[in-house]
C-alpha atoms as a PDB file:
ATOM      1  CA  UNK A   1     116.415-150.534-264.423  1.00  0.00           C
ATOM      2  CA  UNK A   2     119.212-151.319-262.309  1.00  0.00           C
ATOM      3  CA  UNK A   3     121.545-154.078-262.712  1.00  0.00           C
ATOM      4  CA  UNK A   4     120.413-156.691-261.050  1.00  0.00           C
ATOM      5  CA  UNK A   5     122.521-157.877-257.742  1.00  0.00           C
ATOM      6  CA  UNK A   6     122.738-161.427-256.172  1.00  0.00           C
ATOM      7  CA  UNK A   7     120.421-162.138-253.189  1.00  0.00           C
ATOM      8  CA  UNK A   8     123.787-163.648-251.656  1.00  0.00           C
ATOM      9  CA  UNK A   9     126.037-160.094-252.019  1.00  0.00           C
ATOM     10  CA  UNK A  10     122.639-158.077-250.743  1.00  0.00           C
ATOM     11  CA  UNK A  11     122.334-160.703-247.815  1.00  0.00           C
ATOM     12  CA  UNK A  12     126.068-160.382-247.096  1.00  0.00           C
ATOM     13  CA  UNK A  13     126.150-156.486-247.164  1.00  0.00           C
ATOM     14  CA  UNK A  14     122.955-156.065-244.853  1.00  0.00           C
ATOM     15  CA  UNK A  15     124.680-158.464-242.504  1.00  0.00           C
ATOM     16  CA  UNK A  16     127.779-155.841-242.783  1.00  0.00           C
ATOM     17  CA  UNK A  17     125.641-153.211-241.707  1.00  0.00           C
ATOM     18  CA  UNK A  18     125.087-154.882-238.811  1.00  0.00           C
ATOM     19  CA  UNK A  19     128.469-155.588-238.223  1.00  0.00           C
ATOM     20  CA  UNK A  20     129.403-152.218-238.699  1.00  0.00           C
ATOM     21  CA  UNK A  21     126.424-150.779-236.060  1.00  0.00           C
ATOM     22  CA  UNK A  22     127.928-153.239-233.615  1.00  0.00           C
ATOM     23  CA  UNK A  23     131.396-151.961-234.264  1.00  0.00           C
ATOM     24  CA  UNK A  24     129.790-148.105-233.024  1.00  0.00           C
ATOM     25  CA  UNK A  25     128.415-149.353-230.117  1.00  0.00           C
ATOM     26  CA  UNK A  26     131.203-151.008-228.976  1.00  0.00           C
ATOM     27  CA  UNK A  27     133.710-147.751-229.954  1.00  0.00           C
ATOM     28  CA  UNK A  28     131.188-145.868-228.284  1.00  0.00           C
ATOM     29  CA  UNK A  29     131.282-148.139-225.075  1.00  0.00           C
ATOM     30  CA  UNK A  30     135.430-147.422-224.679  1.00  0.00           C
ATOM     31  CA  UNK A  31     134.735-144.166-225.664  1.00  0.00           C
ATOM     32  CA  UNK A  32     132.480-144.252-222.094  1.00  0.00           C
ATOM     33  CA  UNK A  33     135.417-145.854-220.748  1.00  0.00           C
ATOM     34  CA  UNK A  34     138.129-143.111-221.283  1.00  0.00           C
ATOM     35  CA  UNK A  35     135.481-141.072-220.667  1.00  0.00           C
ATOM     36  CA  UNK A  36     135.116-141.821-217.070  1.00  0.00           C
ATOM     37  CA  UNK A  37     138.663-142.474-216.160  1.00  0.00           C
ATOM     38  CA  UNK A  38     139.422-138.139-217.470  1.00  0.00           C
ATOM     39  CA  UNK A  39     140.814-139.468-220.769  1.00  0.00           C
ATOM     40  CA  UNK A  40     139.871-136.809-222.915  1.00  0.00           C
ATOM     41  CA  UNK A  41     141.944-137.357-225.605  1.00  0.00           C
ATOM     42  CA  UNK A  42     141.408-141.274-225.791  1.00  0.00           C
ATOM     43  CA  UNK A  43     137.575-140.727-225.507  1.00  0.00           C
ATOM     44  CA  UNK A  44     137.345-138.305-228.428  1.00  0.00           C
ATOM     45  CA  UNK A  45     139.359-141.005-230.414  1.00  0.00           C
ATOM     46  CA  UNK A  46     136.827-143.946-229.673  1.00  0.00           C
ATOM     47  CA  UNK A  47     134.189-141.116-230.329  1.00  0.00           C
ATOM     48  CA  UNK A  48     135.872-140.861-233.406  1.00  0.00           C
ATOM     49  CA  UNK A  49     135.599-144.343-234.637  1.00  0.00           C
ATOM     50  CA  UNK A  50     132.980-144.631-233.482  1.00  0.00           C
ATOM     51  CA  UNK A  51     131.192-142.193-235.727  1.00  0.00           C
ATOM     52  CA  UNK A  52     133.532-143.780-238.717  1.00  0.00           C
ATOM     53  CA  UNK A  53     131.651-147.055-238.200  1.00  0.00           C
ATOM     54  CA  UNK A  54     128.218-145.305-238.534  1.00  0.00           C
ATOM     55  CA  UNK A  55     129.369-143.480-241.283  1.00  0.00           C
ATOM     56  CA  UNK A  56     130.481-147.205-243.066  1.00  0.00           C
ATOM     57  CA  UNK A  57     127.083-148.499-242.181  1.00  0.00           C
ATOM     58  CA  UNK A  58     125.354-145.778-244.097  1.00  0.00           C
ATOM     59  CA  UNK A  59     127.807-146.075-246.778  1.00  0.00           C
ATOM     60  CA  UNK A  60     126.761-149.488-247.638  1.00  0.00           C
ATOM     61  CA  UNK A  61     123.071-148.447-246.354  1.00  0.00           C
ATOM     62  CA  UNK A  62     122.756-145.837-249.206  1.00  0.00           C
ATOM     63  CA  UNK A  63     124.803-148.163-251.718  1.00  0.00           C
ATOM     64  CA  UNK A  64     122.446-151.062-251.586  1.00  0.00           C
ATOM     65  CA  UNK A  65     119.975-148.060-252.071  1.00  0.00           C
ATOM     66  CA  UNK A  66     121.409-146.692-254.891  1.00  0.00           C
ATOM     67  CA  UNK A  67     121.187-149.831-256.838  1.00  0.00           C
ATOM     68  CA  UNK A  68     117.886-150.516-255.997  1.00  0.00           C
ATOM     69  CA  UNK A  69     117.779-152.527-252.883  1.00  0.00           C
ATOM     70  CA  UNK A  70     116.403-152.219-249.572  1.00  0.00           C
ATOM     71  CA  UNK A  71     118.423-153.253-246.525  1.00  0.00           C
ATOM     72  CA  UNK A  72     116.638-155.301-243.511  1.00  0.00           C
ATOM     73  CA  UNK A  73     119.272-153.581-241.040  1.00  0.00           C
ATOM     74  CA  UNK A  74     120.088-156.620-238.147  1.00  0.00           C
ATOM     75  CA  UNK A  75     120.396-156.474-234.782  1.00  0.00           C
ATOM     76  CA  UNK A  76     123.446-154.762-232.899  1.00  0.00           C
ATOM     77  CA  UNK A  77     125.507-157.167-230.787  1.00  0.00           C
ATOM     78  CA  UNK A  78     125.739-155.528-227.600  1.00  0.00           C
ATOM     79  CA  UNK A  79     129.738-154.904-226.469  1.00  0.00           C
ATOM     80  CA  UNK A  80     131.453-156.404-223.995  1.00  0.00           C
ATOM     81  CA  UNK A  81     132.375-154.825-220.949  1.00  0.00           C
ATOM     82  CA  UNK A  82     135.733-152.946-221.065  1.00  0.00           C
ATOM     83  CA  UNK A  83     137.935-153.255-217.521  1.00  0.00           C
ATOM     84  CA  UNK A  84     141.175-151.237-219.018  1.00  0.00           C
ATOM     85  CA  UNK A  85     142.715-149.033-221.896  1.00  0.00           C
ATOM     86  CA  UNK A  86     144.498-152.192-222.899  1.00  0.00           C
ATOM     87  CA  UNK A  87     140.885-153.830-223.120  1.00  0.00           C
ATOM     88  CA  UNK A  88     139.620-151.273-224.950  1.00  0.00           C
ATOM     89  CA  UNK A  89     142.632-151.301-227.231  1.00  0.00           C
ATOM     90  CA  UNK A  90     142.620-155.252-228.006  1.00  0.00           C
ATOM     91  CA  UNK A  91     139.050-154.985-228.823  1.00  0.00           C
ATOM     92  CA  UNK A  92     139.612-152.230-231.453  1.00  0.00           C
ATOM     93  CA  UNK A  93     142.027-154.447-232.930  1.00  0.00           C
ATOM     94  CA  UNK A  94     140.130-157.749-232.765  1.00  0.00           C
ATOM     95  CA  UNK A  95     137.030-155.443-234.187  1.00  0.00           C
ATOM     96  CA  UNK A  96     139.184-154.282-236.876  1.00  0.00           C
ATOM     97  CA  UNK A  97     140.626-157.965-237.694  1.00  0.00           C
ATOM     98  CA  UNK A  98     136.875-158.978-238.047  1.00  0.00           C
ATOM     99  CA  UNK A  99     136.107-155.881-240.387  1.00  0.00           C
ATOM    100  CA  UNK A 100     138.679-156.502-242.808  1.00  0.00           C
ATOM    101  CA  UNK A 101     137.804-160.327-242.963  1.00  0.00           C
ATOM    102  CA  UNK A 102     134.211-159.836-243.962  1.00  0.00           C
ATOM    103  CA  UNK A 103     134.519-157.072-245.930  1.00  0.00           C
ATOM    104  CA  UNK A 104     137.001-159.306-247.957  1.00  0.00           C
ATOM    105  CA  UNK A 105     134.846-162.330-248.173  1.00  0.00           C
ATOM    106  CA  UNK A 106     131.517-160.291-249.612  1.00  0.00           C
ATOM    107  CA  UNK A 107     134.337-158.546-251.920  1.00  0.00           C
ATOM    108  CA  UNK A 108     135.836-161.746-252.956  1.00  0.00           C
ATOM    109  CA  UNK A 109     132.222-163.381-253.799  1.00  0.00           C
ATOM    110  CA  UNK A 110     130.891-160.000-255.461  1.00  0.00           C
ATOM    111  CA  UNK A 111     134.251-160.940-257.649  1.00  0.00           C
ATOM    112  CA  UNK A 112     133.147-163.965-257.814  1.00  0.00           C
ATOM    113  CA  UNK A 113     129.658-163.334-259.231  1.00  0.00           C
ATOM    114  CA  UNK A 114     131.164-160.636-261.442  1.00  0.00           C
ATOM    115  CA  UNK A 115     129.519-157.797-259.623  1.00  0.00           C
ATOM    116  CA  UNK A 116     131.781-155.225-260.861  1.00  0.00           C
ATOM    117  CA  UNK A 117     130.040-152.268-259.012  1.00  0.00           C
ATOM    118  CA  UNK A 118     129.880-154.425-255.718  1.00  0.00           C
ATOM    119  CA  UNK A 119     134.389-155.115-255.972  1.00  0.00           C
ATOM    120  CA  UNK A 120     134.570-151.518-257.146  1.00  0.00           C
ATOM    121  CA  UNK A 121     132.549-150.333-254.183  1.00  0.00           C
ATOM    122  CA  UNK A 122     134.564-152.326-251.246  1.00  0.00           C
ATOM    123  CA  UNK A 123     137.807-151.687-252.384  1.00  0.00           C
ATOM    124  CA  UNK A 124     138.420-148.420-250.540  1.00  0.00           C
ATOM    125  CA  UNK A 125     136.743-149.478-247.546  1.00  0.00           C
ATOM    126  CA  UNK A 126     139.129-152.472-247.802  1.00  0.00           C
ATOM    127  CA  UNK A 127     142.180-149.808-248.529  1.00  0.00           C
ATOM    128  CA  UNK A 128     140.782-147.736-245.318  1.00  0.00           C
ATOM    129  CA  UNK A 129     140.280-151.693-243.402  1.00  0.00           C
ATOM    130  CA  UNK A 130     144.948-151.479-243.809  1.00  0.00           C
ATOM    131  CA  UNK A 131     144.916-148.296-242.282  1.00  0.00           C
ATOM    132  CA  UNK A 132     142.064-149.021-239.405  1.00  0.00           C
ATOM    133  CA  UNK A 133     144.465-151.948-238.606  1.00  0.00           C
ATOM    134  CA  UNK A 134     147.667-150.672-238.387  1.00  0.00           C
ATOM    135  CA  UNK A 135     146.125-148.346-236.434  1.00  0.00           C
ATOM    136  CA  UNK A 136     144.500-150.347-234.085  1.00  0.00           C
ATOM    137  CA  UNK A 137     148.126-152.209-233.763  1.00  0.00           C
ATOM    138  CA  UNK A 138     149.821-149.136-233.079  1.00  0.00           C
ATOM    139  CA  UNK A 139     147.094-148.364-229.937  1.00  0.00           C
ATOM    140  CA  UNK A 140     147.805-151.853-228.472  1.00  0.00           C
ATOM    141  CA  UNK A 141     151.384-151.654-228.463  1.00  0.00           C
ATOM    142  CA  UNK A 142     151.479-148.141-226.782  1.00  0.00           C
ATOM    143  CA  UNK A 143     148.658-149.315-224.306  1.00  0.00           C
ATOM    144  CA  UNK A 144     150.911-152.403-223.250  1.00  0.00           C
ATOM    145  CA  UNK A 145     153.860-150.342-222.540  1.00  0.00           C
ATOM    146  CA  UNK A 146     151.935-148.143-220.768  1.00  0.00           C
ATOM    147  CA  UNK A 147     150.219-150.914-218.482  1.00  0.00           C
ATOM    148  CA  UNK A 148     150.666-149.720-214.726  1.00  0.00           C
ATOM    149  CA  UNK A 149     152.016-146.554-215.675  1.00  0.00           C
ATOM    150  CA  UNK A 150     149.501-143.992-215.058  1.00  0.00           C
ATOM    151  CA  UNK A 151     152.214-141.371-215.957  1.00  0.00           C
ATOM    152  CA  UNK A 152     152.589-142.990-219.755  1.00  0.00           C
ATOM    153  CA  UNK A 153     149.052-143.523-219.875  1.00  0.00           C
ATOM    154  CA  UNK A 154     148.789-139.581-219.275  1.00  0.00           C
ATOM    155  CA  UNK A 155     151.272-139.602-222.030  1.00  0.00           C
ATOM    156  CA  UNK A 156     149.045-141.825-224.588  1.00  0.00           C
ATOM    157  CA  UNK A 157     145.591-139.696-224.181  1.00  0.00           C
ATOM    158  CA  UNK A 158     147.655-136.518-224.893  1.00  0.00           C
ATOM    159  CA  UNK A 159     148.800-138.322-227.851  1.00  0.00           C
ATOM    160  CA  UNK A 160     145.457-139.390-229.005  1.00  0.00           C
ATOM    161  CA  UNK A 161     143.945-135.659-228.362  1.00  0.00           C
ATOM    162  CA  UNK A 162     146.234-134.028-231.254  1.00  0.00           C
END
């Protein structure tokens, strides 16, 4: 028998699946993006994350699964239209923001339920959340300096490709 987890923490990680699917399609929709503008390098990275944010959704898929639960996946919120690499860019970020908060508040009430496999479980996705971030920053800042600059924006997707 496996230790028995709140309705509240299985509730709030199902809902992160769905936050997470959401997350790929809209990665996958800038990935389209870059895609069309010739952007190889930028596309693979959106590709990229994107397949990160399946592979978090399956994480916490095969968790809930591993203690026992069963996870009523939700609905994918379909992405927003992306108009330019600085777009595309602020969206990662805001995605990321939105990540990091939720992930925090189902850690912080597994905590606060004492569901020691639950904090134990989030806490590298949370480590992983600093890194998705910063990088996410990083992308904006080099996408605003390269705004009107086809030449720097040439610059960026080479940067992204290595």
């Amino acid at each position: 028998m496996q230790t028995p987890m709140s309705p509240e923490i299985i509730e709030m990680l199902c809902a992160q699946v769905g936050h997470e699917f959401s997350n790929a399609m809209a990665y996958r929709r800038c990935s389209i993006y870059f895609d069309l503008l010739s952007l190889d390098g930028l596309k693979t990275l959106m590709r990229k994350q994107y397949e990160g944010e399946l592979e978090h959704a399956n994480m916490i898929i095969d968790y809930l699964a591993d203690r026992g639960y069963d996870c009523a996946i939700p609905a994918t919120i379909p992405p927003p239209p992306v108009a330019s690499p600085l777009e595309a860019f602020n969206l990662a970020a805001m995605l990321e923001q939105q990540t990091t908060a939720s992930l925090y508040t189902i850690w912080s009430k597994a905590f606060q339920v004492q569901d020691g496999m639950t904090v134990t479980f989030l806490i590298p996705m949370l480590d992983e959340q600093r890194e998705e971030e910063k990088l996410a920053s990083d992308w904006v800042t080099r996408a605003m300096m390269a705004e009107s600059n086809p030449a720097a924006l040439l610059e960026i997707d080479e940067l992204a490709g290595d």
